[in-house]
Protein backbone atom coordinates (compact mmCIF):
# COMPACT_ATOMS: atom_id res chain seq x y z
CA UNK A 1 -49.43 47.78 73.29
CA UNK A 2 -46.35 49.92 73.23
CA UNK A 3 -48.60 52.82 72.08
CA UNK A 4 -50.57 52.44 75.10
CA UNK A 5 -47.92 52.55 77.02
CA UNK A 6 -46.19 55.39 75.67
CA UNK A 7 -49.78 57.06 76.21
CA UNK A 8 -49.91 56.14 80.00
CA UNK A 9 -46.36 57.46 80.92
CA UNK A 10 -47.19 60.75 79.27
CA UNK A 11 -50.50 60.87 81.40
CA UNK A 12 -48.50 59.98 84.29
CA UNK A 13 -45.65 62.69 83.48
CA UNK A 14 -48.30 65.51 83.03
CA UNK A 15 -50.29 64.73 86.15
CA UNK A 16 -47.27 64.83 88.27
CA UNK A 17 -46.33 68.48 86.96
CA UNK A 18 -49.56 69.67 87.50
CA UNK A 19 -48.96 70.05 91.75
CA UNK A 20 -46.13 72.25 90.37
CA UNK A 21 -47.86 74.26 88.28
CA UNK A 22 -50.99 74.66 90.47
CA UNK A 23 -48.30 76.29 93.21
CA UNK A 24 -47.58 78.83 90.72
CA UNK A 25 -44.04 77.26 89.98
CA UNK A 26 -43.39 76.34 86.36
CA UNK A 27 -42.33 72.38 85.69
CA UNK A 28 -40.58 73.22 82.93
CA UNK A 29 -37.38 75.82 82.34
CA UNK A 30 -38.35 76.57 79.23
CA UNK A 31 -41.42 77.95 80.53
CA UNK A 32 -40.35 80.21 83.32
CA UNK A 33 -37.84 81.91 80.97
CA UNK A 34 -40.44 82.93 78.75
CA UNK A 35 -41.90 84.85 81.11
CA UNK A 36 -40.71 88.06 80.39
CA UNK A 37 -42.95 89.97 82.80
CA UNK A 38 -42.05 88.17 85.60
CA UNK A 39 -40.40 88.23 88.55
CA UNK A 40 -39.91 85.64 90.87
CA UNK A 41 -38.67 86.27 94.06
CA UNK A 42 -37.13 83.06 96.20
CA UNK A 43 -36.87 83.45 100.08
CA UNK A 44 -35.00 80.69 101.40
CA UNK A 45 -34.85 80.70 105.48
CA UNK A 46 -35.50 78.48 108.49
CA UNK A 47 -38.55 77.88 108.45
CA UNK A 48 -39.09 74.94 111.60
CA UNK A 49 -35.78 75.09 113.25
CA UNK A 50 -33.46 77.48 115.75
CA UNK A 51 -34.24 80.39 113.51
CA UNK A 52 -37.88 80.00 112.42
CA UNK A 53 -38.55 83.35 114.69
CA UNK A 54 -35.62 85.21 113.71
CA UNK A 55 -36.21 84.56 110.23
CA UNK A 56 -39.05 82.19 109.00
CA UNK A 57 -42.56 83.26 107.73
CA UNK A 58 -42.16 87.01 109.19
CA UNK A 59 -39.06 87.74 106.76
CA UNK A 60 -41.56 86.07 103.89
CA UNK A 61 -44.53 88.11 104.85
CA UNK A 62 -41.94 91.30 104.91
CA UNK A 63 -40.75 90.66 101.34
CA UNK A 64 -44.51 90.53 100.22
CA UNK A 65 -44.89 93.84 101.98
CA UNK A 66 -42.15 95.00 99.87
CA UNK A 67 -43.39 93.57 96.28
CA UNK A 68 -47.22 95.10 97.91
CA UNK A 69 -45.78 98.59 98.03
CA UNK A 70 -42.92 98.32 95.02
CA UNK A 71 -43.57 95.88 92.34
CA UNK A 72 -43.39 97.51 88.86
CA UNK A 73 -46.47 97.82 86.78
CA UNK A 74 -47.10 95.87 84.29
CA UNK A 75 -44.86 93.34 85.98
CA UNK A 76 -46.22 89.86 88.01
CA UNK A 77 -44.27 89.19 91.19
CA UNK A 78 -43.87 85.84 92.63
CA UNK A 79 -42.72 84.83 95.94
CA UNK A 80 -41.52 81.07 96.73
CA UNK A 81 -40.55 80.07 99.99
CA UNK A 82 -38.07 76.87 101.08
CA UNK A 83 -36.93 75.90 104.36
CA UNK A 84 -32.92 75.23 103.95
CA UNK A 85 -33.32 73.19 107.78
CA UNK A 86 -29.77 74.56 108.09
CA UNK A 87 -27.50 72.29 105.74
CA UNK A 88 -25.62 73.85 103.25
CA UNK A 89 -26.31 71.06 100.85
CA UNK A 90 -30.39 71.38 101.56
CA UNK A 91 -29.76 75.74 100.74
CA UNK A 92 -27.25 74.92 97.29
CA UNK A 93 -29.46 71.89 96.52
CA UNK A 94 -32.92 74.24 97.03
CA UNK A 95 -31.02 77.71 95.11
CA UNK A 96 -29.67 75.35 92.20
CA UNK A 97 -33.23 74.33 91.43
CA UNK A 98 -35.11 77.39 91.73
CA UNK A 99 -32.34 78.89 89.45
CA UNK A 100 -31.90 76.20 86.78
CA UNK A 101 -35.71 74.82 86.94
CA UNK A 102 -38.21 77.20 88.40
CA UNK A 103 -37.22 80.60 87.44
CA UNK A 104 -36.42 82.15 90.07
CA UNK A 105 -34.23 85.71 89.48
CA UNK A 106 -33.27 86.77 92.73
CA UNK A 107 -33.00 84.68 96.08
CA UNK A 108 -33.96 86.50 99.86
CA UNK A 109 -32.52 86.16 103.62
CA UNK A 110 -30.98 82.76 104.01
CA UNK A 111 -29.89 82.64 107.57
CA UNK A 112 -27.27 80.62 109.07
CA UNK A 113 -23.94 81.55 107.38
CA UNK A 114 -22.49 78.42 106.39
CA UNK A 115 -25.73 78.09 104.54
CA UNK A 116 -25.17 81.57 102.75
CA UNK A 117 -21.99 80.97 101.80
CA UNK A 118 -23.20 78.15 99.82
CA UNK A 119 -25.99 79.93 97.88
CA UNK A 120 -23.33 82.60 97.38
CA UNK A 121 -21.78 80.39 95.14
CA UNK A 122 -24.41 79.08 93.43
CA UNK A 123 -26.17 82.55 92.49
CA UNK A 124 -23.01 83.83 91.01
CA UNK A 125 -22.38 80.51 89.09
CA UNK A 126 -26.31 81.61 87.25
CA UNK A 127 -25.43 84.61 87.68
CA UNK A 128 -28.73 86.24 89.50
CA UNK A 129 -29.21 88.02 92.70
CA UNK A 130 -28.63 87.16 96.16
CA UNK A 131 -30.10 89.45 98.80
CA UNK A 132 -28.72 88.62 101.84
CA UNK A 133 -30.18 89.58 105.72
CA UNK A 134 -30.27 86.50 107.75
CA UNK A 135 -26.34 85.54 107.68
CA UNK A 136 -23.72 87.54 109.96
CA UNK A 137 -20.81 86.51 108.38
CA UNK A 138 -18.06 88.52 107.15
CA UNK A 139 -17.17 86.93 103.93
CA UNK A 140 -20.08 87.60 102.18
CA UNK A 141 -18.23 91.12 101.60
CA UNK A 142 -14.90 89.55 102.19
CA UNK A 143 -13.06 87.30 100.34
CA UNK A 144 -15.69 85.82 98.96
CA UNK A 145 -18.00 88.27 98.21
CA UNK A 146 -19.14 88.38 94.32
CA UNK A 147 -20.70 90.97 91.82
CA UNK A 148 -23.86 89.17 92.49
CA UNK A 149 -24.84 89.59 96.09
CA UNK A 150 -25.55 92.42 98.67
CA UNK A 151 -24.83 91.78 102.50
CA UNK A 152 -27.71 94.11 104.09
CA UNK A 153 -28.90 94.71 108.00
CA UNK A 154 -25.83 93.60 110.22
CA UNK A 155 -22.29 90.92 110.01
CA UNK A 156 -20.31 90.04 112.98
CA UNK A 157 -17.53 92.71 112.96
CA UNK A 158 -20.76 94.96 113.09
CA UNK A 159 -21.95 93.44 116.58
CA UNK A 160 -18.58 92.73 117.67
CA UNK A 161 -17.69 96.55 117.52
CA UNK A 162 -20.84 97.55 119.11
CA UNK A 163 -21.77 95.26 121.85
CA UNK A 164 -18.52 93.90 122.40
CA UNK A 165 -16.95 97.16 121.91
CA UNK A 166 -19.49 98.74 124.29
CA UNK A 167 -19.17 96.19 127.48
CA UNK A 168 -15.16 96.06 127.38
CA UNK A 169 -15.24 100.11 127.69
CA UNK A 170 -17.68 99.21 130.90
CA UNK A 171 -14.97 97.49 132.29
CA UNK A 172 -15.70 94.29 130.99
CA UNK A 173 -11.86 93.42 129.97
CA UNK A 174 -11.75 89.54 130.95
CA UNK A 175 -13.62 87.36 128.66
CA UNK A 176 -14.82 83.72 127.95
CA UNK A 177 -16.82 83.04 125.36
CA UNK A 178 -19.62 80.45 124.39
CA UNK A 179 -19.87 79.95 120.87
CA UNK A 180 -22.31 77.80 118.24
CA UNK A 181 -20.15 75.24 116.38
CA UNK A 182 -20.04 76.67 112.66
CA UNK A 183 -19.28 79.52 110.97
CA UNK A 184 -21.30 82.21 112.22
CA UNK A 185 -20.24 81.52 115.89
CA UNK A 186 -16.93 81.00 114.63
CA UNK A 187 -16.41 84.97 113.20
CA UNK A 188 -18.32 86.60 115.85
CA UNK A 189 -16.05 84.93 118.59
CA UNK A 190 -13.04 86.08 116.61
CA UNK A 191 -14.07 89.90 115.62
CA UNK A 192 -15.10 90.52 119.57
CA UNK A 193 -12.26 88.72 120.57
CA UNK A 194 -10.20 91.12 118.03
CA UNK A 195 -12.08 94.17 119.49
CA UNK A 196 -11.42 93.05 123.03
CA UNK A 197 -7.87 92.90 122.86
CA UNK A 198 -7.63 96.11 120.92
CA UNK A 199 -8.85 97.69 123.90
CA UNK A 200 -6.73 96.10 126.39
CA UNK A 201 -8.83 93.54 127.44
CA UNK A 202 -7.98 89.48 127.80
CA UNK A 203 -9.53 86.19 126.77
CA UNK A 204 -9.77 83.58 129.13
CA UNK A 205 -11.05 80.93 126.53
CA UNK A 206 -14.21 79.35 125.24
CA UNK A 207 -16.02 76.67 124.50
CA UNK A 208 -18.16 75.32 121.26
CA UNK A 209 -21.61 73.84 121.21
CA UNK A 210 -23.81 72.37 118.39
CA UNK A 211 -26.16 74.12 116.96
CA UNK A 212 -29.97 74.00 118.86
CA UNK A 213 -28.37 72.52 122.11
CA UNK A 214 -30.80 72.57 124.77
CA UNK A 215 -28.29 71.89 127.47
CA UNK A 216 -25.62 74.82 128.54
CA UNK A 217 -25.02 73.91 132.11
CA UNK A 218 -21.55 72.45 131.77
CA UNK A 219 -20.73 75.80 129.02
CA UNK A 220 -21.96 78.03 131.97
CA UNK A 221 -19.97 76.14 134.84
CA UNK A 222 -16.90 76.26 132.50
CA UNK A 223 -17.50 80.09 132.13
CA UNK A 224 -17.84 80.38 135.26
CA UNK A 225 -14.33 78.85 136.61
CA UNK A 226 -12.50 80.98 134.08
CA UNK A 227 -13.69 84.23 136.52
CA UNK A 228 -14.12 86.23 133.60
CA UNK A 229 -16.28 89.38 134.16
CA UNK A 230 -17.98 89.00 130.53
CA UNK A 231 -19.50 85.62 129.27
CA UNK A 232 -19.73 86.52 125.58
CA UNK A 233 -22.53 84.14 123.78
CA UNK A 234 -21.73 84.28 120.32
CA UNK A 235 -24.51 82.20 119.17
CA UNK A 236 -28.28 82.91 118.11
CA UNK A 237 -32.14 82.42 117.98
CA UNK A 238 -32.72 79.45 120.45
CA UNK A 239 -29.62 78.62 121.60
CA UNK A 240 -29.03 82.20 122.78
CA UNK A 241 -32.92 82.24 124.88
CA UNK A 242 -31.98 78.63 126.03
CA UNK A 243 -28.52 79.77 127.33
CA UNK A 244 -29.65 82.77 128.86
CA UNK A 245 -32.45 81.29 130.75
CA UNK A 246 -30.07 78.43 132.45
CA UNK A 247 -27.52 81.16 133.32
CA UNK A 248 -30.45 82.91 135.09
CA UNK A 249 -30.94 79.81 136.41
CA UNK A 250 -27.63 79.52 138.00
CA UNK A 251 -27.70 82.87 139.23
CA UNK A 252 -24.38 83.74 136.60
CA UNK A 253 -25.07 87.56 136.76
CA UNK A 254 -25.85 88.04 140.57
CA UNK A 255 -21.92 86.77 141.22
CA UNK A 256 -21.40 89.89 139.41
CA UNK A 257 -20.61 88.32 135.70
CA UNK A 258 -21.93 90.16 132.99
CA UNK A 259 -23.66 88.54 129.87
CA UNK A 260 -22.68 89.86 126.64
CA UNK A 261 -25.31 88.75 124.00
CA UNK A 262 -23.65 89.24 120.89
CA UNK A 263 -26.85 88.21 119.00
CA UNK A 264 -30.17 89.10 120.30
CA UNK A 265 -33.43 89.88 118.37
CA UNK A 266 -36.28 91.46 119.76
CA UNK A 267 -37.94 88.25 119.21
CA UNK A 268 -35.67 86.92 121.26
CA UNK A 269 -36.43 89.59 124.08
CA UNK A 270 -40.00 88.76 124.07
CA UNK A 271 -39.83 84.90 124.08
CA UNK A 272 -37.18 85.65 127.56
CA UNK A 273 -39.65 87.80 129.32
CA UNK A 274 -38.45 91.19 131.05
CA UNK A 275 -38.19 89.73 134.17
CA UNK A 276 -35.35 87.40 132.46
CA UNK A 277 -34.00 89.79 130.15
CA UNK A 278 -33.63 93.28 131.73
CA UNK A 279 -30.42 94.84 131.98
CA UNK A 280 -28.73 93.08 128.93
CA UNK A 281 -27.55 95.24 126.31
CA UNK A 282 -27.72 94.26 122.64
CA UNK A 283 -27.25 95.46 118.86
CA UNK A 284 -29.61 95.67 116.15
CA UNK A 285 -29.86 97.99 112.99
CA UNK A 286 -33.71 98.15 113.06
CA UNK A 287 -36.38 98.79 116.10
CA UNK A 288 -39.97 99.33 115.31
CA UNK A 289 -40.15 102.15 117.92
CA UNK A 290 -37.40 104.00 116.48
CA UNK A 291 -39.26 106.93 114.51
CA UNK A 292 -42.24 107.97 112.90
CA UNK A 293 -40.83 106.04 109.49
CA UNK A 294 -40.15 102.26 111.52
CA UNK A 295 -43.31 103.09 113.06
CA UNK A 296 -45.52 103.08 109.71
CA UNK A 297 -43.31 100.25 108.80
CA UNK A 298 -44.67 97.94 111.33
CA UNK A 299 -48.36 99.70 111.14
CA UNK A 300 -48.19 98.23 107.71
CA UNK A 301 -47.06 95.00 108.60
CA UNK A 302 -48.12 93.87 111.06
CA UNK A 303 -51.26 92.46 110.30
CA UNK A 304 -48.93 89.76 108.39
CA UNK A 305 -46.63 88.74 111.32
CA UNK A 306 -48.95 88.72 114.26
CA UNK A 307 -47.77 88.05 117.41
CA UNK A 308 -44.30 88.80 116.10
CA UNK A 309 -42.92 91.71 115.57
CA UNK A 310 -40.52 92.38 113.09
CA UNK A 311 -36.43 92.37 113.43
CA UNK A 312 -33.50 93.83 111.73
CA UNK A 313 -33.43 90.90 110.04
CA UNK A 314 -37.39 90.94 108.73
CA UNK A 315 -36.82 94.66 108.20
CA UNK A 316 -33.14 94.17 106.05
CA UNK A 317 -35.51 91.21 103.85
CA UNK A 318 -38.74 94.22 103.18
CA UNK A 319 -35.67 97.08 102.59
CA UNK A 320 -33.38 95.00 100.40
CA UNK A 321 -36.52 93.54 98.16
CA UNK A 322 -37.78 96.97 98.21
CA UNK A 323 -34.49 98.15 96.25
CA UNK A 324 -34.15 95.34 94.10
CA UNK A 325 -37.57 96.42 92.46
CA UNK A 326 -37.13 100.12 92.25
CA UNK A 327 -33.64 99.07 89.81
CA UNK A 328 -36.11 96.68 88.09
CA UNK A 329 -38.26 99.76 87.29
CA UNK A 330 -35.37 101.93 86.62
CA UNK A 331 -33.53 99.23 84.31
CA UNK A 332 -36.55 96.99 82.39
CA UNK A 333 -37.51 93.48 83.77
CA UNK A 334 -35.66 92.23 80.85
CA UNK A 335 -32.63 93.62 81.29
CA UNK A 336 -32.97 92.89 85.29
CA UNK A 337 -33.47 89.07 84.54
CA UNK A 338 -30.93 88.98 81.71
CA UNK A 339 -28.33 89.35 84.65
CA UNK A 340 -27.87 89.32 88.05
CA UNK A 341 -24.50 91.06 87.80
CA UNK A 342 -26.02 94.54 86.08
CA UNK A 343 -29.25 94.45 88.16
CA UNK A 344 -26.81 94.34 91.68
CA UNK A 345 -24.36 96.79 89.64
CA UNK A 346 -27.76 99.46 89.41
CA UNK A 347 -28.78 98.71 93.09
CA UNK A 348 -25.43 99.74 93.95
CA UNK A 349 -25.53 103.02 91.73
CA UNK A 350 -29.18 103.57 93.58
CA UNK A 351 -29.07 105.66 97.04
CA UNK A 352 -31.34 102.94 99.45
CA UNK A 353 -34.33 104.98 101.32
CA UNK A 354 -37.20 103.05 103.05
CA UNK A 355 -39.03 103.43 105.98
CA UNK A 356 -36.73 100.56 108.21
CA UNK A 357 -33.35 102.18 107.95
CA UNK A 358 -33.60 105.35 106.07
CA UNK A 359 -31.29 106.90 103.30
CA UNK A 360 -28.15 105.01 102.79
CA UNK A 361 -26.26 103.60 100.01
CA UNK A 362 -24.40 100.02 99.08
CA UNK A 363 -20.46 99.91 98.82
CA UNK A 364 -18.97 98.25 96.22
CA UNK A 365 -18.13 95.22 98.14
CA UNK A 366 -22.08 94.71 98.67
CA UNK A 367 -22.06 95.92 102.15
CA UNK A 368 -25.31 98.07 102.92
CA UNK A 369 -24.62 100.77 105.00
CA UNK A 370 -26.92 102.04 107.96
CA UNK A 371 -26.60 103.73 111.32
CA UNK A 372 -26.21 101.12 114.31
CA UNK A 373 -27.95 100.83 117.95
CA UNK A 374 -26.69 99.66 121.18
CA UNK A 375 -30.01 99.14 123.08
CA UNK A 376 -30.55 98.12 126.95
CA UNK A 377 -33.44 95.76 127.62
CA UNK A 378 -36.20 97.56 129.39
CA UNK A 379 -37.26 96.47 133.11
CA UNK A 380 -41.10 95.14 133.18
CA UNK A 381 -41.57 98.95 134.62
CA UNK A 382 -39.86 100.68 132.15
CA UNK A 383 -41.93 99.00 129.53
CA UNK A 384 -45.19 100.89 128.54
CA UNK A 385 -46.93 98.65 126.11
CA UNK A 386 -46.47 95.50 124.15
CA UNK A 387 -42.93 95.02 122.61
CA UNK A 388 -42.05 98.23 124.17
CA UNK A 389 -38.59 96.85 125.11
CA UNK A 390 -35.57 98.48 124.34
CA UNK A 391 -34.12 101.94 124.69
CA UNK A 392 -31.10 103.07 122.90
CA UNK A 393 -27.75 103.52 124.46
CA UNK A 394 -25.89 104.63 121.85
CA UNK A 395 -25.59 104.63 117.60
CA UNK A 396 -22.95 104.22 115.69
CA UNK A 397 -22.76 106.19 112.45
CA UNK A 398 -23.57 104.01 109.36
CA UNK A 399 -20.02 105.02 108.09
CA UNK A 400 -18.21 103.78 111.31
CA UNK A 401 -20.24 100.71 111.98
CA UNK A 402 -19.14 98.08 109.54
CA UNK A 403 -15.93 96.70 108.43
CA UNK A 404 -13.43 99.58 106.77
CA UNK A 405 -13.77 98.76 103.05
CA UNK A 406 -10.27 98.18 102.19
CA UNK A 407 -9.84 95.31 105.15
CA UNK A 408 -12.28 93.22 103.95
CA UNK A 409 -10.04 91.78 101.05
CA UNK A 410 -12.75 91.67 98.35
CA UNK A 411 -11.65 91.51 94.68
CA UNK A 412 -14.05 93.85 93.57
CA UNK A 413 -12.87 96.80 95.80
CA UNK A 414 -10.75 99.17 93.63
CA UNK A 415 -7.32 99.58 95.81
């Protein structure tokens, strides 16, 4: 009888690891180890909530692209996906078992910066590698950045000092701000506030809203009463499209207020419509119509993303991949998997070149470094054929658009 029984929880045990293994993951940590010759790749993004188009199954089809065009030979790349719906305890939760149970080496994207501060912990605690592109906050190369993780495509002292930057020299110096209730909002409201004053400018306040709010009216009227010439929406993905619509709505710009979007995609552009979005002016490190190079980029893409074409974002996940597996080939899988720490520490020591940004290099603190646009929304004239919506205002040297390295306060920076 207690044979039997013994018998029937082992059947039991190995039938319930077999959905596991039949999804390519291995059940057991023992197992995944042992593969030598493999990499496995973890992108962890929103994948059904505010940032599913910013992020989502694009920056997952972009990181295949990369492992398509880059993966060394002899070498079996896997790519697992998880939706972190936002929480920082869903992301740690997620990154702790991929990195203690399924073998993951090197974790991708992870919007939403409360969410990547989390992971950022966790990867250096296993020490493995954390590829950032999703998250905008600072800290990441700050004061907690680690030997573990690069920051690529953009932060919020980047926007800040180009969009906010660019509308206070317009004559934009009065500002109010509406800002998403965590982290990122948090920063980017502070660095353009810091860049406004710099500059002479003034903030007349702000005001904080949860994160996927459907409802800005009472955020716009409040703008509105301060009589500040720039409304400064430090927010993102849906909440950004919802609270530009409604201040179209209410007619915010034709009173002669001017919307600073602090965080627009092109996604973002395209699910507004040019009739909405014309005239606003945005920042983004990546734009498929850029060049020949961004071009091919998308040419090769796009029969992945469909109907959505890839942002700085999407691009920073295919670039940032794409790098990671040129050090594995320069270094040995083994030596890449071994640790985290050494395989960031050759990516670093590796110039970056790919077709999204072009030739640049990663600072010591794990900032990637890359040139900077200022782009104006086309008018439904100006715009010759589909996703043909930006032009470019003005770029900011990849030396003079991010945070000066010794500001940042990270402990790995060499005073």
């Amino acid at each position: 009888m207690t044979q039997d029984r013994r018998s029937l929880l082992k059947t039991v045990a190995a039938a319930a690891m077999t959905p596991a293994l039949g999804a390519g993951l291995s059940a057991l940590p023992g197992r995944a180890r042992a593969q030598s010759n493999t990499i496995k790749i973890g992108v962890l993004n929103d994948q059904s909530g505010v940032y599913r188009e910013t992020s989502g199954p694009t920056s997952v089809a972009c990181v295949r692209q990369a492992v398509k065009e880059m993966a060394p030979p002899g070498t079996t790349v896997e790519v697992v996906v998880a939706d972190h719906q936002n929480k920082p305890d869903v992301g740690a939760t997620i990154a702790r078992q991929w990195l203690d149970q399924d073998g993951v080496d090197v974790i991708v994207d992870v919007p939403n910066s409360s969410v990547a501060l989390a992971v950022n912990t966790v990867v250096r605690e296993k020490n493995k590698v954390y590829l950032n592109s999703g998250a905008a906050t600072t800290e990441l190369t700050g004061g907690q950045c680690t030997p573990n993780t690069i920051h690529w495509t953009y932060d919020t002292y980047m926007l800040a000092r180009s969009t906010g930057g660019a509308m206070v020299k317009a004559g934009g110096d009065s500002w109010f701000f509406i800002t998403a209730d965590y982290t990122f909002g948090h920063s980017l409201e502070r660095d353009t506030s810091n860049f406004v004053k710099q500059a002479g400018g003034k903030v007349l306040g702000s005001v904080r809203h949860p994160l996927q709010s459907t409802d800005f009216s009472s955020y716009l009227l409040q703008a509105q009463s301060s009589r500040a010439k720039v409304i400064g929406l430090a927010n993102a993905g849906t909440d950004t499209i919802n609270c530009v619509k409604q201040a179209a709505e209410f007619g915010v710009t034709r009173r002669g207020t001017k919307l600073a979007v602090l965080l627009m995609f092109i996604g973002d552009v395209h699910a507004l419509g040019l009739k909405t979005a014309q005239g606003l002016v945005c920042t983004e490190s990546f734009y498929w119509d850029l060049n020949d190079r961004t071009r091919s980029f998308l040419s090769r893409v796009k029969g992945a993303v469909g109907d959505n074409y890839p942002n700085m974002d999407h691009a920073g996940c295919y670039a940032s991949v794409l790098h990671y597996l040129k050090a594995v080939k320069d270094m040995g899988v083994g030596a890449a998997k071994a640790s985290g720490k050494d395989a960031v520490a050759r990516m670093k020591a590796m110039p970056t070149d790919d077709d999204c940004f072009g030739a640049g290099k990663i600072r010591e603190d794990g900032r990637k470094l890359c040139p900077v646009y200022l782009f104006e929304v086309k008018s439904p004239e100006e715009s010759k054929a589909p996703w043909d919506y930006y032009k470019v205002l003005q770029t900011t040297p990849a030396d003079e658009a991010f945070r000066p390295l010794g500001e940042g306060g990270c402990s790995l920076v060499r005073t």
